[in-house]
Protein backbone atom coordinates (compact mmCIF):
# COMPACT_ATOMS: atom_id res chain seq x y z
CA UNK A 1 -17.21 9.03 16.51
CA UNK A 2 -15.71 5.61 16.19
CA UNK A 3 -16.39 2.62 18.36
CA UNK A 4 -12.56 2.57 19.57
CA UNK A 5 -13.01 6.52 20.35
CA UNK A 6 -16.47 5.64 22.44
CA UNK A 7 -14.57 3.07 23.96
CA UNK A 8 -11.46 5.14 25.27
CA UNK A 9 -13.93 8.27 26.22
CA UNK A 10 -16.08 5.46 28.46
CA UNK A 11 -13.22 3.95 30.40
CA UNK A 12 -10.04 6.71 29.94
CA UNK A 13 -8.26 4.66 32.01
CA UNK A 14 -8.33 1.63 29.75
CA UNK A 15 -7.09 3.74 27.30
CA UNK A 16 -3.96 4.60 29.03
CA UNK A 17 -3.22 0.96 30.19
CA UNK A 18 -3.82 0.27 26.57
CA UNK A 19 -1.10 2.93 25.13
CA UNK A 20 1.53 1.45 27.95
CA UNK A 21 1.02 -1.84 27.59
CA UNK A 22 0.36 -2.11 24.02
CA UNK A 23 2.96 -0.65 21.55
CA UNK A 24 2.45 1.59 18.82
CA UNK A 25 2.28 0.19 15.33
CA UNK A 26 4.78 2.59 12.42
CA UNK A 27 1.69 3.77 10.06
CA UNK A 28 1.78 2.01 7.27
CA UNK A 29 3.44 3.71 4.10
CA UNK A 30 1.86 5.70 0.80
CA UNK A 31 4.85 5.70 -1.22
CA UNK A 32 3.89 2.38 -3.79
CA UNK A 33 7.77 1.63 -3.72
CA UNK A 34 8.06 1.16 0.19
CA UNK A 35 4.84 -0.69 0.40
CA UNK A 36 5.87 -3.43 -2.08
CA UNK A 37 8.82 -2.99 0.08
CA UNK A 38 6.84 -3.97 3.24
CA UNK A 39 5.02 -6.55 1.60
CA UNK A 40 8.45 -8.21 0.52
CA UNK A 41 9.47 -7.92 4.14
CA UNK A 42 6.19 -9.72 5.73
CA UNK A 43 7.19 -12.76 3.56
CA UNK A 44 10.16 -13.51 5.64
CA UNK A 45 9.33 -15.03 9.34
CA UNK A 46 12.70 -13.58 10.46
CA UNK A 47 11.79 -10.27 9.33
CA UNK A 48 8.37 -10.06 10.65
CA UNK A 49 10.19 -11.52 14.46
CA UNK A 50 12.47 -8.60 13.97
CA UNK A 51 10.52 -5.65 13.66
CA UNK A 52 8.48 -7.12 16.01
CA UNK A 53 11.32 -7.02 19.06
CA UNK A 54 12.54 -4.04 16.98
CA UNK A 55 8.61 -2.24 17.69
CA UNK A 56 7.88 -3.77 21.09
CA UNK A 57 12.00 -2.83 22.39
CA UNK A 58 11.64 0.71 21.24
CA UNK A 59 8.43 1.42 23.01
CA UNK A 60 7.33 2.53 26.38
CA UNK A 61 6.08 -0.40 27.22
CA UNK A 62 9.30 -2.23 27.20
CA UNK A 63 10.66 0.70 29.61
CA UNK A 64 8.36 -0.01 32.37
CA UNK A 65 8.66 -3.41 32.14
CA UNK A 66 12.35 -3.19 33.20
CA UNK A 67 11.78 -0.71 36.07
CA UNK A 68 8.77 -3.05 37.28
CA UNK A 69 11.30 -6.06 36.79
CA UNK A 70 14.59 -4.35 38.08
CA UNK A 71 12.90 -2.95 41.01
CA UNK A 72 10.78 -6.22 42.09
CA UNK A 73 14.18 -7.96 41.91
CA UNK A 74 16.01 -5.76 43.86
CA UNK A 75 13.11 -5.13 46.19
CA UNK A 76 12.43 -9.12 47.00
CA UNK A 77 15.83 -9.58 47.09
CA UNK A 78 16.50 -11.92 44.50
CA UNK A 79 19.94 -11.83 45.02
CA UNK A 80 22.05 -10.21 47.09
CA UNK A 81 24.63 -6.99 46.28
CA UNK A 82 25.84 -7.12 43.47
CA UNK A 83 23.16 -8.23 41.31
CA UNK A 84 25.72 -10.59 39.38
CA UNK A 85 23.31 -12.71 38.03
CA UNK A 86 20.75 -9.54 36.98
CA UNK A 87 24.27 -7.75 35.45
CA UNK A 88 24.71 -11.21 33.22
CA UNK A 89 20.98 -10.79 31.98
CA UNK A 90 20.63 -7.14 31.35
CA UNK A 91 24.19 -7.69 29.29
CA UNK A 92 23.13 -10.39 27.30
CA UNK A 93 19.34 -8.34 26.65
CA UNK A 94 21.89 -5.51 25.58
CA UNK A 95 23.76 -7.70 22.76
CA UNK A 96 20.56 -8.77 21.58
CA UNK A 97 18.36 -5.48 21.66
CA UNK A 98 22.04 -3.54 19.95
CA UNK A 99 21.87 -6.92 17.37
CA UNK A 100 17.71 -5.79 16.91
CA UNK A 101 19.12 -1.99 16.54
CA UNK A 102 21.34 -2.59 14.02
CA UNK A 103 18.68 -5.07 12.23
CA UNK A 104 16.62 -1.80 12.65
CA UNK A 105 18.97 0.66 11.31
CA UNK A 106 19.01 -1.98 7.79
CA UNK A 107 15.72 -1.43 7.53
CA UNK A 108 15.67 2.34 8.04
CA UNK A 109 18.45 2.17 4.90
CA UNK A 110 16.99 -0.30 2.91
CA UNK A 111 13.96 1.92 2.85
CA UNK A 112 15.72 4.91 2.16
CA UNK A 113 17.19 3.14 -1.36
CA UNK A 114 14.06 2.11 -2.16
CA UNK A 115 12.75 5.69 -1.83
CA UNK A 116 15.82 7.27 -3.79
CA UNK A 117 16.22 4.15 -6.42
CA UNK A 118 12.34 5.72 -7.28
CA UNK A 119 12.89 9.04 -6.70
CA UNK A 120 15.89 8.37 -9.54
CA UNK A 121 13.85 6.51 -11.91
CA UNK A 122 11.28 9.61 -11.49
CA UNK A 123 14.39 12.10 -12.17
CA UNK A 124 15.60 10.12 -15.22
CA UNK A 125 11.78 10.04 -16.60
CA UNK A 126 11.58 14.11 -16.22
CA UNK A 127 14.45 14.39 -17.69
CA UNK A 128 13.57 12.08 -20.65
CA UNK A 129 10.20 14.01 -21.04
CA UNK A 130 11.79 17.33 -20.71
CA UNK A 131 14.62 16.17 -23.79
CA UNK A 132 11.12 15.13 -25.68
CA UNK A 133 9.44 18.86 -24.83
CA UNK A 134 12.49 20.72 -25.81
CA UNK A 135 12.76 18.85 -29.62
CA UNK A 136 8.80 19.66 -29.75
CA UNK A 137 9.05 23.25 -29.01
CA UNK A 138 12.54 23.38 -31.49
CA UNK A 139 10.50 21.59 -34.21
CA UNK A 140 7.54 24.26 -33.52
CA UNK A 141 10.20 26.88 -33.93
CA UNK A 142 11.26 25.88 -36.88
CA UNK A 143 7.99 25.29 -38.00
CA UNK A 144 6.94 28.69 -37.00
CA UNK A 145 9.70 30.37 -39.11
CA UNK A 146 9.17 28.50 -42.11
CA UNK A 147 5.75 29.77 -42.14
CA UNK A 148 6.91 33.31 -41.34
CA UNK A 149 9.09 33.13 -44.38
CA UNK A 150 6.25 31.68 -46.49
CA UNK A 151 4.60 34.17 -45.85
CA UNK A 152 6.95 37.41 -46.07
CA UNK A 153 10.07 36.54 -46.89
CA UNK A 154 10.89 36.56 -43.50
CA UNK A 155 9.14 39.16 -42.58
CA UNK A 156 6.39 38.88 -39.91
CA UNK A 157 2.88 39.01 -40.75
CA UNK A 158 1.34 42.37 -39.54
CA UNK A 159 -1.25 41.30 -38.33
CA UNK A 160 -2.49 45.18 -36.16
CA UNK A 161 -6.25 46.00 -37.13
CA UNK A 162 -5.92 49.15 -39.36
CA UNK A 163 -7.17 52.52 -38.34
CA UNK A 164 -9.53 54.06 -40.89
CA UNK A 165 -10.37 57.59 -40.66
């Protein structure tokens, strides 16, 4: 048992304020292609800022901090009916968190082309080793017919034990 798994089996309830509060981190990837991917990403400040609002956004975390905010506003009365100034701010959040979306989406497909760009090089490789296998087993063809003519004038070799009697 880990530390971290002592930990959340001491205090369960940390636990849970941990998973709400903190959000969950993507695992990080296998495929060698997507994780010099990644790394390429991490180099850029404006990427790492994006999938950060991207992660944190898309989380339950980010959930219950709007019902915590929306209802604390409404319930000290911030402002009165109709929440004009609360409508301008949830707008605006909504251009921005569709803008991280679709900053999300490009990374969704620029993974995806990384993942078929190898998954092509892999097909083209096959089929390069497969054109190599087939002129190997045509040269042991012909190979094995010149040594059946060789041998019998084209005849194969018989090669059943005899039965003496």
């Amino acid at each position: 048992m880990t530390v971290t798994d002592q930990q959340h089996t001491q205090h369960p309830a940390r636990h849970l304020v941990h998973r709400i509060v903190v959000p969950p981190k993507l695992q990080p990837p296998i495929n060698p292609a997507l994780i010099k991917q990644a790394e390429e990403r991490r180099k850029d400040v404006e990427n790492r800022v994006a999938d950060a609002i991207t992660r944190f956004s898309g989380s339950m975390t980010f959930v219950y901090l709007h019902i915590i905010w929306f209802a604390s506003w409404i319930g000290f009365g911030v402002e009165k009916y109709p929440y004009g100034l609360l409508t301008m701010i949830v707008s605006l959040e909504a251009i921005f968190l569709s803008t991280f979306v679709m900053i999300s989406q490009n990374r969704a497909d620029g993974k995806q082309q990384v993942v078929a760009d190898q998954q092509w090089q892999t097909v083209k490789e096959e089929d390069q080793q497969n054109k190599e296998l087939l002129d190997l087993s045509n040269q042991i063809l012909a190979l094995t017919k010149e040594v059946h003519d060789a041998m019998g004038n084209g005849r194969p070799v018989d090669r059943t034990p005899s039965k003496t009697t």
